[in-house]
PDB file of N, CA and C in Angstrom:
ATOM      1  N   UNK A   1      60.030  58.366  87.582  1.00  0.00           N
ATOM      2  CA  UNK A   1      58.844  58.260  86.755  1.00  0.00           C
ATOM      3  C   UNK A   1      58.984  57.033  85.868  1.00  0.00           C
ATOM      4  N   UNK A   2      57.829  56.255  85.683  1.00  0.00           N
ATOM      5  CA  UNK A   2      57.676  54.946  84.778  1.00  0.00           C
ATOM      6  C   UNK A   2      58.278  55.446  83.434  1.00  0.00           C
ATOM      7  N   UNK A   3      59.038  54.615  82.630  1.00  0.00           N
ATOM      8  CA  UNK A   3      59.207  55.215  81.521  1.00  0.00           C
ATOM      9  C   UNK A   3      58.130  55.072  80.690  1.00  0.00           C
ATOM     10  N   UNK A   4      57.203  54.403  80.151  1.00  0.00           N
ATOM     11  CA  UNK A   4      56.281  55.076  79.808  1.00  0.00           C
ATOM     12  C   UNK A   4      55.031  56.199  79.934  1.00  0.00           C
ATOM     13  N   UNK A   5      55.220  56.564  80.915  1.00  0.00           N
ATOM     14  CA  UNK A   5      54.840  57.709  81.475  1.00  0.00           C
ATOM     15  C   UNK A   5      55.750  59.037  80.783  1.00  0.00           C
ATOM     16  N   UNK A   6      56.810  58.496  81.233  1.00  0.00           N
ATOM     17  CA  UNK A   6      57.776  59.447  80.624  1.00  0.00           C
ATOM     18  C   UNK A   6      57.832  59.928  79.178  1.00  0.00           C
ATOM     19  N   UNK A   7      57.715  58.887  78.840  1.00  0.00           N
ATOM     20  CA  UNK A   7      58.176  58.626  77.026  1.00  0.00           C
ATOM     21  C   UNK A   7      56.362  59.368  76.387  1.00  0.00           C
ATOM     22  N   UNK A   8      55.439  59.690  77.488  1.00  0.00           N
ATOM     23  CA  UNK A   8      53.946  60.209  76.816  1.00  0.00           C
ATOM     24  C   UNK A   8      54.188  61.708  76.815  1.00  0.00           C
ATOM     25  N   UNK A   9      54.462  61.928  77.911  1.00  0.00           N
ATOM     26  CA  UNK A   9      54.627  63.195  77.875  1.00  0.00           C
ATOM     27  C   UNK A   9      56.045  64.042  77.358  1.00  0.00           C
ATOM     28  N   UNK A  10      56.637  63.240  76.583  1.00  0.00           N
ATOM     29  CA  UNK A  10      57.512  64.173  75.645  1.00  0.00           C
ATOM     30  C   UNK A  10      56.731  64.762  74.802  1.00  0.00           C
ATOM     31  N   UNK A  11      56.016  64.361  74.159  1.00  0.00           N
ATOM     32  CA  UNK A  11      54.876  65.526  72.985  1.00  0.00           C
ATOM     33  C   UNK A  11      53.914  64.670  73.349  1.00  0.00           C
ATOM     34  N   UNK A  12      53.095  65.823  73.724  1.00  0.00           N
ATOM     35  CA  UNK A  12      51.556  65.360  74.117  1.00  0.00           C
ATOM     36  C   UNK A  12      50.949  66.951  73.860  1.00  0.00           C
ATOM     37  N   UNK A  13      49.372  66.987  74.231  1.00  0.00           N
ATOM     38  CA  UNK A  13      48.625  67.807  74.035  1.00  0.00           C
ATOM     39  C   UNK A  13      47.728  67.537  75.141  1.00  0.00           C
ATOM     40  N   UNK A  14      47.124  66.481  75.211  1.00  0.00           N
ATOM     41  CA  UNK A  14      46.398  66.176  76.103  1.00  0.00           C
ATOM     42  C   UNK A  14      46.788  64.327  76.935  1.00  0.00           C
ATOM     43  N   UNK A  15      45.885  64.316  78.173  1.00  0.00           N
ATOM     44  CA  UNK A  15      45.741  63.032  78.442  1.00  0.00           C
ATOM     45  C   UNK A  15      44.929  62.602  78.548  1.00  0.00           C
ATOM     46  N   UNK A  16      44.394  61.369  78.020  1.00  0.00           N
ATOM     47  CA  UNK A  16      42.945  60.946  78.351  1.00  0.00           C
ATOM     48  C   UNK A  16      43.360  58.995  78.272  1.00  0.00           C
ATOM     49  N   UNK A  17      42.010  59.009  79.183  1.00  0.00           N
ATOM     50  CA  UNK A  17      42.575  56.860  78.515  1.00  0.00           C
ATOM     51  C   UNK A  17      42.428  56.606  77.547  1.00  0.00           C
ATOM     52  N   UNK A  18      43.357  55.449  77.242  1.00  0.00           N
ATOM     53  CA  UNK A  18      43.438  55.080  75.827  1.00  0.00           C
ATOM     54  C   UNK A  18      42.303  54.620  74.965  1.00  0.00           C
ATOM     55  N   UNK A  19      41.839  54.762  73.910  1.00  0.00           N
ATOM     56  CA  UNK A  19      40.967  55.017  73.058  1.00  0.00           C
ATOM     57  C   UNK A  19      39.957  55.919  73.366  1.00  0.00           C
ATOM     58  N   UNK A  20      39.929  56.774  74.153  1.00  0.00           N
ATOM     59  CA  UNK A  20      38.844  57.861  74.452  1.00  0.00           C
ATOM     60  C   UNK A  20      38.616  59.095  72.816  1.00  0.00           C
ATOM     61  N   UNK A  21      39.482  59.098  72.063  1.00  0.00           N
ATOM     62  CA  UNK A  21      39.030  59.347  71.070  1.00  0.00           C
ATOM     63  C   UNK A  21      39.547  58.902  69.218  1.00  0.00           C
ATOM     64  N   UNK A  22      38.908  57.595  69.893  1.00  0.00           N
ATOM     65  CA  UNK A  22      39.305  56.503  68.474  1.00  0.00           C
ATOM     66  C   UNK A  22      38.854  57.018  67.775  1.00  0.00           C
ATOM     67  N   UNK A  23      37.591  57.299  67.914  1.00  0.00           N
ATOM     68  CA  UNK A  23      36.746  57.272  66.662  1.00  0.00           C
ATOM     69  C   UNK A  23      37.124  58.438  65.301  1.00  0.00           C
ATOM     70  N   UNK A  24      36.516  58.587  64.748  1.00  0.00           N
ATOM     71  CA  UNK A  24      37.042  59.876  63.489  1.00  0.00           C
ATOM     72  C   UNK A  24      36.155  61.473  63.526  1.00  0.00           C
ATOM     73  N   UNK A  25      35.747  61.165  64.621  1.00  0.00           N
ATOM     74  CA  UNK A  25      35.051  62.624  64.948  1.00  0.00           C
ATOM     75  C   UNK A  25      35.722  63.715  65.261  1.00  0.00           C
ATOM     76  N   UNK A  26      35.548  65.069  64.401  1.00  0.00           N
ATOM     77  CA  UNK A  26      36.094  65.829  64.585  1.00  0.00           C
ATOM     78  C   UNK A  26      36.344  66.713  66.179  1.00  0.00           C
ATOM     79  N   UNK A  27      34.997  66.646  66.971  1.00  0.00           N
ATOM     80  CA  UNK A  27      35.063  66.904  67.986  1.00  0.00           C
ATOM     81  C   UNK A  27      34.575  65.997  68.911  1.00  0.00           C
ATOM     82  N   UNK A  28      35.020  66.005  70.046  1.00  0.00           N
ATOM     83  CA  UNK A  28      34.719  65.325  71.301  1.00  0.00           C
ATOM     84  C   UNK A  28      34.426  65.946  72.965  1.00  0.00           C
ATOM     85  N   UNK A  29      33.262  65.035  73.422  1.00  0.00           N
ATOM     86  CA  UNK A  29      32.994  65.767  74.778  1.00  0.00           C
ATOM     87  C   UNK A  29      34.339  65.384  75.441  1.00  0.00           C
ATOM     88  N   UNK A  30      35.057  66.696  76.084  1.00  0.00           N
ATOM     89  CA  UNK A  30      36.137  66.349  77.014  1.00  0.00           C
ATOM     90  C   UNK A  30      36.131  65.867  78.373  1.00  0.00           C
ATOM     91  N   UNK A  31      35.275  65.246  78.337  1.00  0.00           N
ATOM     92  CA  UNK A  31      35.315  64.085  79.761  1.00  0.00           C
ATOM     93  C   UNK A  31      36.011  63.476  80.584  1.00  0.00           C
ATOM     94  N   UNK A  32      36.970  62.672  79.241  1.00  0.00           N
ATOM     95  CA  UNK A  32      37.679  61.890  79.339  1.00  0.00           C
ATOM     96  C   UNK A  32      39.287  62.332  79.494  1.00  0.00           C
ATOM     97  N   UNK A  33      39.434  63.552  79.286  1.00  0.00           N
ATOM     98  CA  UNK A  33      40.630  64.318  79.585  1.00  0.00           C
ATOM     99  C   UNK A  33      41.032  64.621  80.670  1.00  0.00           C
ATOM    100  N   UNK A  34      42.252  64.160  81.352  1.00  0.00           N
ATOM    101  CA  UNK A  34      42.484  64.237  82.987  1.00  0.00           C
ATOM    102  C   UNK A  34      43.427  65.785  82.644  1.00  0.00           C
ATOM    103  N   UNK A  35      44.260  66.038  81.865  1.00  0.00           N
ATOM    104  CA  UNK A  35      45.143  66.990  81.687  1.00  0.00           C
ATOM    105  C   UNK A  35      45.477  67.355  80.235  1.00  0.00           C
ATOM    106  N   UNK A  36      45.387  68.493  80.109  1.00  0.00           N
ATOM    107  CA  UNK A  36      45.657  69.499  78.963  1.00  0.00           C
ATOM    108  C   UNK A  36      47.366  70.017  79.438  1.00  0.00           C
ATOM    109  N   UNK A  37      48.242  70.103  78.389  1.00  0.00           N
ATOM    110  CA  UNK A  37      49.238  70.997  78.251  1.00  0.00           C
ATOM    111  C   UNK A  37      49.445  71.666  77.061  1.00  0.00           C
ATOM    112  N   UNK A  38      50.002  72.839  77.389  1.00  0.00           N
ATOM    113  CA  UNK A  38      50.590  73.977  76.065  1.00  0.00           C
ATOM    114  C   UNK A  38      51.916  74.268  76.977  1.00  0.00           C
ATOM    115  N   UNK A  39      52.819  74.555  75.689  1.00  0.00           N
ATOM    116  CA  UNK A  39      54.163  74.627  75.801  1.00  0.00           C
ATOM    117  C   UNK A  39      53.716  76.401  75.136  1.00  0.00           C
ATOM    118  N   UNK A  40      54.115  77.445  75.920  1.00  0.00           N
ATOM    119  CA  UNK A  40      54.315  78.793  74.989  1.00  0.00           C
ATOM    120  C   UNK A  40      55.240  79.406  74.057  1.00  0.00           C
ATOM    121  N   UNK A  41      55.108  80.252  72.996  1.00  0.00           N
ATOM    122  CA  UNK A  41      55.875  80.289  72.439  1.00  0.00           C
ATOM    123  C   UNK A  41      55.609  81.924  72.440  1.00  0.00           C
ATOM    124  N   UNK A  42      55.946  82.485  71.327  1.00  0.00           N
ATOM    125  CA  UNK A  42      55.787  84.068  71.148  1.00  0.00           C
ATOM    126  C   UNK A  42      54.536  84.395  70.741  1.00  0.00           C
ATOM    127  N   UNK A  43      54.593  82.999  69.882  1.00  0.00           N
ATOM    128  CA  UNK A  43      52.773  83.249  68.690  1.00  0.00           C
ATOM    129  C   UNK A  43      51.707  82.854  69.443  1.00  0.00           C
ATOM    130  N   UNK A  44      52.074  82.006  70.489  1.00  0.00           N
ATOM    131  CA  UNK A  44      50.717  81.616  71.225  1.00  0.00           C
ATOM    132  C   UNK A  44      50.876  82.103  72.470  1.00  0.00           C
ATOM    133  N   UNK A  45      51.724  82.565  73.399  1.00  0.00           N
ATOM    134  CA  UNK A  45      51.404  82.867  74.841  1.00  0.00           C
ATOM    135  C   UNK A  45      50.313  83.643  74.957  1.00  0.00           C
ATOM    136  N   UNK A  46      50.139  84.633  74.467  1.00  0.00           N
ATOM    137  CA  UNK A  46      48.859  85.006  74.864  1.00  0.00           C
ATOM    138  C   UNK A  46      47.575  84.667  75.151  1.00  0.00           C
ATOM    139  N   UNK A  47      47.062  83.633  74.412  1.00  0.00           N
ATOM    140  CA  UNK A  47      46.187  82.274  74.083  1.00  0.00           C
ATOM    141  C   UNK A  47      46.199  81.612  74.835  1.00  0.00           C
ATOM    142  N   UNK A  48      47.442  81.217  75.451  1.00  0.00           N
ATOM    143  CA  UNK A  48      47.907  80.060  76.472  1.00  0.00           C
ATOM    144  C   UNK A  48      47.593  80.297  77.662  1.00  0.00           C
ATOM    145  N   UNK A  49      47.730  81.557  77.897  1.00  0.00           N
ATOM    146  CA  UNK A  49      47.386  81.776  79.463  1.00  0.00           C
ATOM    147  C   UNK A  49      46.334  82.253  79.381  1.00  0.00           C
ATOM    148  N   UNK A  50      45.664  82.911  78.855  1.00  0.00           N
ATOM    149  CA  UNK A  50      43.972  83.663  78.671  1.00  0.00           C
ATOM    150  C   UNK A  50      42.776  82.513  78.450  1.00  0.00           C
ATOM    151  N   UNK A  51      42.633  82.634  76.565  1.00  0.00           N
ATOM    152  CA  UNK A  51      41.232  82.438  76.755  1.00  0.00           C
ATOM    153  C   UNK A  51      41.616  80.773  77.000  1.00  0.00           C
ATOM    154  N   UNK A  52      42.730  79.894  76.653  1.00  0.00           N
ATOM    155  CA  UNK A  52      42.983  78.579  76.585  1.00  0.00           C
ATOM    156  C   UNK A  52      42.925  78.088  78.063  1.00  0.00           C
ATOM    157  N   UNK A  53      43.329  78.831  79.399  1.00  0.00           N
ATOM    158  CA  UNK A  53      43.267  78.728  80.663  1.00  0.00           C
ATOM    159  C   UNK A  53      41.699  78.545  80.870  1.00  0.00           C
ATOM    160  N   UNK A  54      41.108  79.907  80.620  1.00  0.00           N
ATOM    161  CA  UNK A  54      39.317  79.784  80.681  1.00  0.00           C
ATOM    162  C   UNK A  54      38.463  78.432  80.136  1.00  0.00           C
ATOM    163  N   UNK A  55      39.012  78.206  78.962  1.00  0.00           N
ATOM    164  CA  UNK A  55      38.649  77.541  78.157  1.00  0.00           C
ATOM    165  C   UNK A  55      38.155  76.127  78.361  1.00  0.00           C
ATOM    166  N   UNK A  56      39.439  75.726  79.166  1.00  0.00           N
ATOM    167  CA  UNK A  56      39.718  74.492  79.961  1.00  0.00           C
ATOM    168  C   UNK A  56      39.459  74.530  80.928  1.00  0.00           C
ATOM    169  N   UNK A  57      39.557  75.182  81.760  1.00  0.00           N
ATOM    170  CA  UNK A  57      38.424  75.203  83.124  1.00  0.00           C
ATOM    171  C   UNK A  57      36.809  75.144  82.755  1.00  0.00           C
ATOM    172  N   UNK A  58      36.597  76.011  81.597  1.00  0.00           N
ATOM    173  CA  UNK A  58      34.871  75.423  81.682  1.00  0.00           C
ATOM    174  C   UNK A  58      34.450  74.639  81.134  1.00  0.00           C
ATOM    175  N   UNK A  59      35.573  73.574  80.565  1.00  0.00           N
ATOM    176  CA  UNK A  59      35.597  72.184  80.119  1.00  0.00           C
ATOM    177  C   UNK A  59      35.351  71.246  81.098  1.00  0.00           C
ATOM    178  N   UNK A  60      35.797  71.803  82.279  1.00  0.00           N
ATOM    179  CA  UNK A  60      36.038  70.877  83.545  1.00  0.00           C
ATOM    180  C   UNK A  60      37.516  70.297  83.492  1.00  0.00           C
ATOM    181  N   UNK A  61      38.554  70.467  82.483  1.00  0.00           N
ATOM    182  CA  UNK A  61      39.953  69.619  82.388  1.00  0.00           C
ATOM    183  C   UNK A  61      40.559  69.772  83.903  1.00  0.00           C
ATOM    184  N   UNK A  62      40.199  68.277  84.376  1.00  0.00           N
ATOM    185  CA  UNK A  62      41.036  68.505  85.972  1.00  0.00           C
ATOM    186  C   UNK A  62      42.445  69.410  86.177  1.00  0.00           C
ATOM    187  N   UNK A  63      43.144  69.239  84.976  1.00  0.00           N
ATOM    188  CA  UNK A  63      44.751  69.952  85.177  1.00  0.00           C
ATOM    189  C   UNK A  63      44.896  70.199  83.710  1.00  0.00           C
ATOM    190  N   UNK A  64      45.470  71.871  83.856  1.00  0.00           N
ATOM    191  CA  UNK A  64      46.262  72.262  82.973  1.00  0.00           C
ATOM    192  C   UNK A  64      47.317  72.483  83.226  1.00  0.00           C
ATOM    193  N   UNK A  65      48.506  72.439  82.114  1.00  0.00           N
ATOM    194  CA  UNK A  65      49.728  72.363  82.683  1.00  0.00           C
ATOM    195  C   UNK A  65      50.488  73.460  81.342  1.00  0.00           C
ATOM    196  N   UNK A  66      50.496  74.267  82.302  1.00  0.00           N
ATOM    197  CA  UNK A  66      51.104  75.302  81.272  1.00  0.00           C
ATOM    198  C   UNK A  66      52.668  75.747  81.649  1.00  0.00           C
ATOM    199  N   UNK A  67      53.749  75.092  80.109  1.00  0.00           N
ATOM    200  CA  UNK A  67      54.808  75.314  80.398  1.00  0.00           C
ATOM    201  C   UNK A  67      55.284  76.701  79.779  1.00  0.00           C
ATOM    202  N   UNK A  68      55.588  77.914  80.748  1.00  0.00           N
ATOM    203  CA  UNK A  68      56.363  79.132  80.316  1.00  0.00           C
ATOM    204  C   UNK A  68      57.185  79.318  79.746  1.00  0.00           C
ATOM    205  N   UNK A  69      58.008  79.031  78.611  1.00  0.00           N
ATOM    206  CA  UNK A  69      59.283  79.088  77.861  1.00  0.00           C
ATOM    207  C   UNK A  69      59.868  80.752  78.323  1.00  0.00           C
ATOM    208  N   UNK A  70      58.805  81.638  78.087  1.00  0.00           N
ATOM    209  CA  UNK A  70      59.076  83.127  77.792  1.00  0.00           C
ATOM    210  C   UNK A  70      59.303  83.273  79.560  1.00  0.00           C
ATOM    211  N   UNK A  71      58.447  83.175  80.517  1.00  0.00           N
ATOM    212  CA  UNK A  71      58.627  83.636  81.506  1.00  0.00           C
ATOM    213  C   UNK A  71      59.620  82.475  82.584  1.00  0.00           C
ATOM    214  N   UNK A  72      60.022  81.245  81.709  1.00  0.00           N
ATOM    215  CA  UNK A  72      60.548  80.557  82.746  1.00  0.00           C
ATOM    216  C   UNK A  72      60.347  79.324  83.655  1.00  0.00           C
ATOM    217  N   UNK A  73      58.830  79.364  83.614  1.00  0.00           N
ATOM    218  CA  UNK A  73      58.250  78.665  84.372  1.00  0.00           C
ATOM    219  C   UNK A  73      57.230  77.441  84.192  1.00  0.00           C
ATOM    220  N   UNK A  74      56.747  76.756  84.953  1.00  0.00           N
ATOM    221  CA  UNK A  74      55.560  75.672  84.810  1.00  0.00           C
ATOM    222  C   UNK A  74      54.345  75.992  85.662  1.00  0.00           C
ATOM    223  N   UNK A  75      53.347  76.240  85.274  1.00  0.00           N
ATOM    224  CA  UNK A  75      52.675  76.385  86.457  1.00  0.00           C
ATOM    225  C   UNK A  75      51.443  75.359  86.073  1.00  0.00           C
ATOM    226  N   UNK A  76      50.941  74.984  87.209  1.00  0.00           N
ATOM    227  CA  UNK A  76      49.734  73.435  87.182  1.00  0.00           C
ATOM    228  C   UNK A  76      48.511  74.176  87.524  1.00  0.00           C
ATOM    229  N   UNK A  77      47.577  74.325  86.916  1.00  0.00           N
ATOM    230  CA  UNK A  77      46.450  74.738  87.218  1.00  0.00           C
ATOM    231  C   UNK A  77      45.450  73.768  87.586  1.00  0.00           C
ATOM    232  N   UNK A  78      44.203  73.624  88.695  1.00  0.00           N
ATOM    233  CA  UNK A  78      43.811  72.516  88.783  1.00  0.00           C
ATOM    234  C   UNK A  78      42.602  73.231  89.650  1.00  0.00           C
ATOM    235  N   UNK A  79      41.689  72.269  89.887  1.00  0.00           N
ATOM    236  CA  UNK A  79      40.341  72.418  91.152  1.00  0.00           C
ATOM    237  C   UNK A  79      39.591  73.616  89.980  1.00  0.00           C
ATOM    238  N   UNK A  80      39.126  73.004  88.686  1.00  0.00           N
ATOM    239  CA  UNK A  80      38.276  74.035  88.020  1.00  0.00           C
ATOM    240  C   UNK A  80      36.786  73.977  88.233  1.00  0.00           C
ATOM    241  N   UNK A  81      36.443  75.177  88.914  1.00  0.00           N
ATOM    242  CA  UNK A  81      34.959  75.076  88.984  1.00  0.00           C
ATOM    243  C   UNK A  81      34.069  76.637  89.007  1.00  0.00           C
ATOM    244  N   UNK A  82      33.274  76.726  88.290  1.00  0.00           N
ATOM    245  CA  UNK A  82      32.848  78.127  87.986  1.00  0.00           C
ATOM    246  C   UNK A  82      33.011  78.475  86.750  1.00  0.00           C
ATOM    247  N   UNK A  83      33.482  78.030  85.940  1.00  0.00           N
ATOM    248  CA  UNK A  83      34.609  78.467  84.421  1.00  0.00           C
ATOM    249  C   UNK A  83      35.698  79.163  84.901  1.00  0.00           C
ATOM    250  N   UNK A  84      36.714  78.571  86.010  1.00  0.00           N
ATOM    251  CA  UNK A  84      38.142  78.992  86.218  1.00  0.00           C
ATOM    252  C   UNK A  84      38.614  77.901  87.690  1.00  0.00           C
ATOM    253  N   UNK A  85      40.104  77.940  87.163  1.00  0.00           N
ATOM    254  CA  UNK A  85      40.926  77.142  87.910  1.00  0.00           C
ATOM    255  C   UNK A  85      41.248  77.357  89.227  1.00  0.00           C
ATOM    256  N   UNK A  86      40.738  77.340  90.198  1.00  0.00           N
ATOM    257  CA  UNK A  86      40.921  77.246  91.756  1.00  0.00           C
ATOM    258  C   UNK A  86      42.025  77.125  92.491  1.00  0.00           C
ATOM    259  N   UNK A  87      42.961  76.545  92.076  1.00  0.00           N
ATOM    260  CA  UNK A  87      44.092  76.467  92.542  1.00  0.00           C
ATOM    261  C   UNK A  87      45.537  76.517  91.149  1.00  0.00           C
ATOM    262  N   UNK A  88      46.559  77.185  91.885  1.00  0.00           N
ATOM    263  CA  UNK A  88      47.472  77.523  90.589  1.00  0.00           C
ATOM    264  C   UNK A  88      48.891  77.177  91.536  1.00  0.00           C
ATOM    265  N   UNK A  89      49.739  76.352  90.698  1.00  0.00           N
ATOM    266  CA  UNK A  89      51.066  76.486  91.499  1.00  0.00           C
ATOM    267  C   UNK A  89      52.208  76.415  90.325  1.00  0.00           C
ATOM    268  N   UNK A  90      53.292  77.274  90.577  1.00  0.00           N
ATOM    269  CA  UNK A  90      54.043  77.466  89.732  1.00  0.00           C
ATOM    270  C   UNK A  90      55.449  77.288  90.249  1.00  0.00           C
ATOM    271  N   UNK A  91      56.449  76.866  89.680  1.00  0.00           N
ATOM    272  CA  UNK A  91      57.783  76.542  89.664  1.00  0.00           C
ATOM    273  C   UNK A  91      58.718  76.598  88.718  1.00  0.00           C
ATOM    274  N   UNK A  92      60.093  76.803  88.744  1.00  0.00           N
ATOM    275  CA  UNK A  92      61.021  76.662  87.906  1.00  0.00           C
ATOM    276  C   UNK A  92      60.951  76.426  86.804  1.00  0.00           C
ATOM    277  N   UNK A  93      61.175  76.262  85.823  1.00  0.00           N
ATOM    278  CA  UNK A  93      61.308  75.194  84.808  1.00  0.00           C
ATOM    279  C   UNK A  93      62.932  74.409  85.164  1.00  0.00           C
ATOM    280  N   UNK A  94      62.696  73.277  85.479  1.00  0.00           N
ATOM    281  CA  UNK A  94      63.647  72.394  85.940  1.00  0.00           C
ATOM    282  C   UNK A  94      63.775  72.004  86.640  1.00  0.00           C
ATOM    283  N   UNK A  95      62.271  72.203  87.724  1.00  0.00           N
ATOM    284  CA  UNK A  95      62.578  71.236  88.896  1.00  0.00           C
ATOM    285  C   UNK A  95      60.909  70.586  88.430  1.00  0.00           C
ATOM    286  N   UNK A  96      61.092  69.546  89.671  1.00  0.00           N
ATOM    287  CA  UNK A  96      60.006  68.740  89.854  1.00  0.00           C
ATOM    288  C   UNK A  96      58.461  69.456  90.226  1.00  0.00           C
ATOM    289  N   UNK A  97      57.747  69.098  89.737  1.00  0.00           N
ATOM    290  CA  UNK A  97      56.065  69.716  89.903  1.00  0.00           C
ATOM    291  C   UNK A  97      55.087  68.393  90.467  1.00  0.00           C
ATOM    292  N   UNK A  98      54.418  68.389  91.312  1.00  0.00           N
ATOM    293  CA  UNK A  98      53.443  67.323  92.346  1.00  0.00           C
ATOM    294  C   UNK A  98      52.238  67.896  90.982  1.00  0.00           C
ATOM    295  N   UNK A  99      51.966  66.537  90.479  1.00  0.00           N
ATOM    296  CA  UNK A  99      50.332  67.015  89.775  1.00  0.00           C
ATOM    297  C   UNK A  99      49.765  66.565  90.123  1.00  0.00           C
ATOM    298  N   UNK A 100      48.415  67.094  90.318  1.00  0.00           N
ATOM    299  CA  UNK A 100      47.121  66.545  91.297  1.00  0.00           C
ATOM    300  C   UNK A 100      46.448  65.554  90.813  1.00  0.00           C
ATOM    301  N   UNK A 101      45.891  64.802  92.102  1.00  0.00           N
ATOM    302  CA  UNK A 101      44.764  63.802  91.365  1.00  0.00           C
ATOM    303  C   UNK A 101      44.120  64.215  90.088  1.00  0.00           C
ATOM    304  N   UNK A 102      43.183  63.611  89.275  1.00  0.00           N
ATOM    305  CA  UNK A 102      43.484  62.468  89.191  1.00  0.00           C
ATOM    306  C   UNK A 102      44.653  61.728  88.908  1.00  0.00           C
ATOM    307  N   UNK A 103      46.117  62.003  88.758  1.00  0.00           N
ATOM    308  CA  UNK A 103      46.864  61.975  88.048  1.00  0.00           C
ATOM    309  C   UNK A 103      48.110  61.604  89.012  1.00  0.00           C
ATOM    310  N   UNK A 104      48.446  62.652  90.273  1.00  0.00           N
ATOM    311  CA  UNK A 104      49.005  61.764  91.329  1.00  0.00           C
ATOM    312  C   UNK A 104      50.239  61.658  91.014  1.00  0.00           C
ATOM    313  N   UNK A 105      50.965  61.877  90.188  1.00  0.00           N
ATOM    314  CA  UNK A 105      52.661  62.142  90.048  1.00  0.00           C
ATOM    315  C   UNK A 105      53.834  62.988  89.783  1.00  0.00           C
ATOM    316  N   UNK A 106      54.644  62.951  90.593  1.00  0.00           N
ATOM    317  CA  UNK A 106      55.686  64.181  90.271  1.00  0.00           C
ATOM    318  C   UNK A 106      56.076  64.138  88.721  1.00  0.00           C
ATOM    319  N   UNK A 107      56.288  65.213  88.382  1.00  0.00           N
ATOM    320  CA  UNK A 107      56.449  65.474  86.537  1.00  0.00           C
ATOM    321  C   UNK A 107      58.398  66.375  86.940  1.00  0.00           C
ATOM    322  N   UNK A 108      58.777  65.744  86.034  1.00  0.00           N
ATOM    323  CA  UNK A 108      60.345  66.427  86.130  1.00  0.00           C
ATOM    324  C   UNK A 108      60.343  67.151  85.269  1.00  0.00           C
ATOM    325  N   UNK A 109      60.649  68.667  84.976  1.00  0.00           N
ATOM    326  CA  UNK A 109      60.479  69.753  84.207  1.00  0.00           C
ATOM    327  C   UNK A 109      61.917  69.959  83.833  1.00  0.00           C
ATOM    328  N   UNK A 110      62.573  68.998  83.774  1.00  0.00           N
ATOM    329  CA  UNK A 110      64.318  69.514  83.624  1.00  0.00           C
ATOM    330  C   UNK A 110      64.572  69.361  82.209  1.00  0.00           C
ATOM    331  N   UNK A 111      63.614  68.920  81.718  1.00  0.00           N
ATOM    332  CA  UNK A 111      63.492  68.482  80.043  1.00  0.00           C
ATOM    333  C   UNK A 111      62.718  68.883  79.112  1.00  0.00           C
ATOM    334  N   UNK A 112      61.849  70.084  79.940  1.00  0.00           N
ATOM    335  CA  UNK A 112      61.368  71.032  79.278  1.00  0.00           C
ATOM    336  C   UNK A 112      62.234  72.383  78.867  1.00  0.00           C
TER     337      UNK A 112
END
C-alpha cells in the first residue's frame, strides 16, 4: 500500500476527495464519500452495526468498513441499494481485505 494511503487511514472516519468538505457547514450532502469506517468499542457496537450500517447505506456510502474489536473481525460492506448493503464480506482482523471500487485496494488489517 502507498504510504500515503496508509498514513490516511490510521485515523480516519470517512473518505472523500480532498476538499469535499472545506467549507464550515455543519452538515453535508454525502456524495462525495467513497467509504465510511467505525472502529467498535463496548459504547458504540451496537450503533455500529445497526442503525450506523442502515444509515449509510441510505446515504448511498459505496463502502462501509466496519472494524470488530469485540467480535474479532473486519467486515466491508458495499453494493448499497434499497436503504441496505448488498454485499458483506468479513475476515480476520489481521489479514488483508480487497475493498471495492470505487476504491480498488487491498487494506492490511494487521494494524488494527
Amino acid at each position: 500500500m502507498d504510504a500515503s494511503v496508509e498514513a490516511a487511514f490510521e485515523a480516519f472516519d470517512a473518505a472523500a476527495p480532498e476538499g469535499s468538505f472545506a467549507d464550515d457547514r455543519r452538515y453535508h450532502d454525502p456524495a462525495p464519500v467513497v467509504l465510511v469506517g467505525e472502529v467498535t468499542s463496548e459504547s458504540t457496537a451496537v450503533n455500529d452495526r445497526g442503525p450506523k450500517l442502515r444509515g449509510y447505506a441510505r446515504a448511498g456510502i459505496p463502502c462501509y468498513l466496519l472494524i470488530d474489536r469485540e467480535a474479532g473481525t473486519v467486515i466491508v460492506y458495499s453494493e448499497p441499494s434499497e436503504g441496505r448493503y448488498t454485499r458483506a464480506a468479513e475476515i480476520e482482523i489481521s489479514k488483508t481485505v480487497a475493498l471495492p471500487e470505487p476504491l480498488g485496494f487491498d487494506l492490511d488489517t494487521s494494524r488494527f
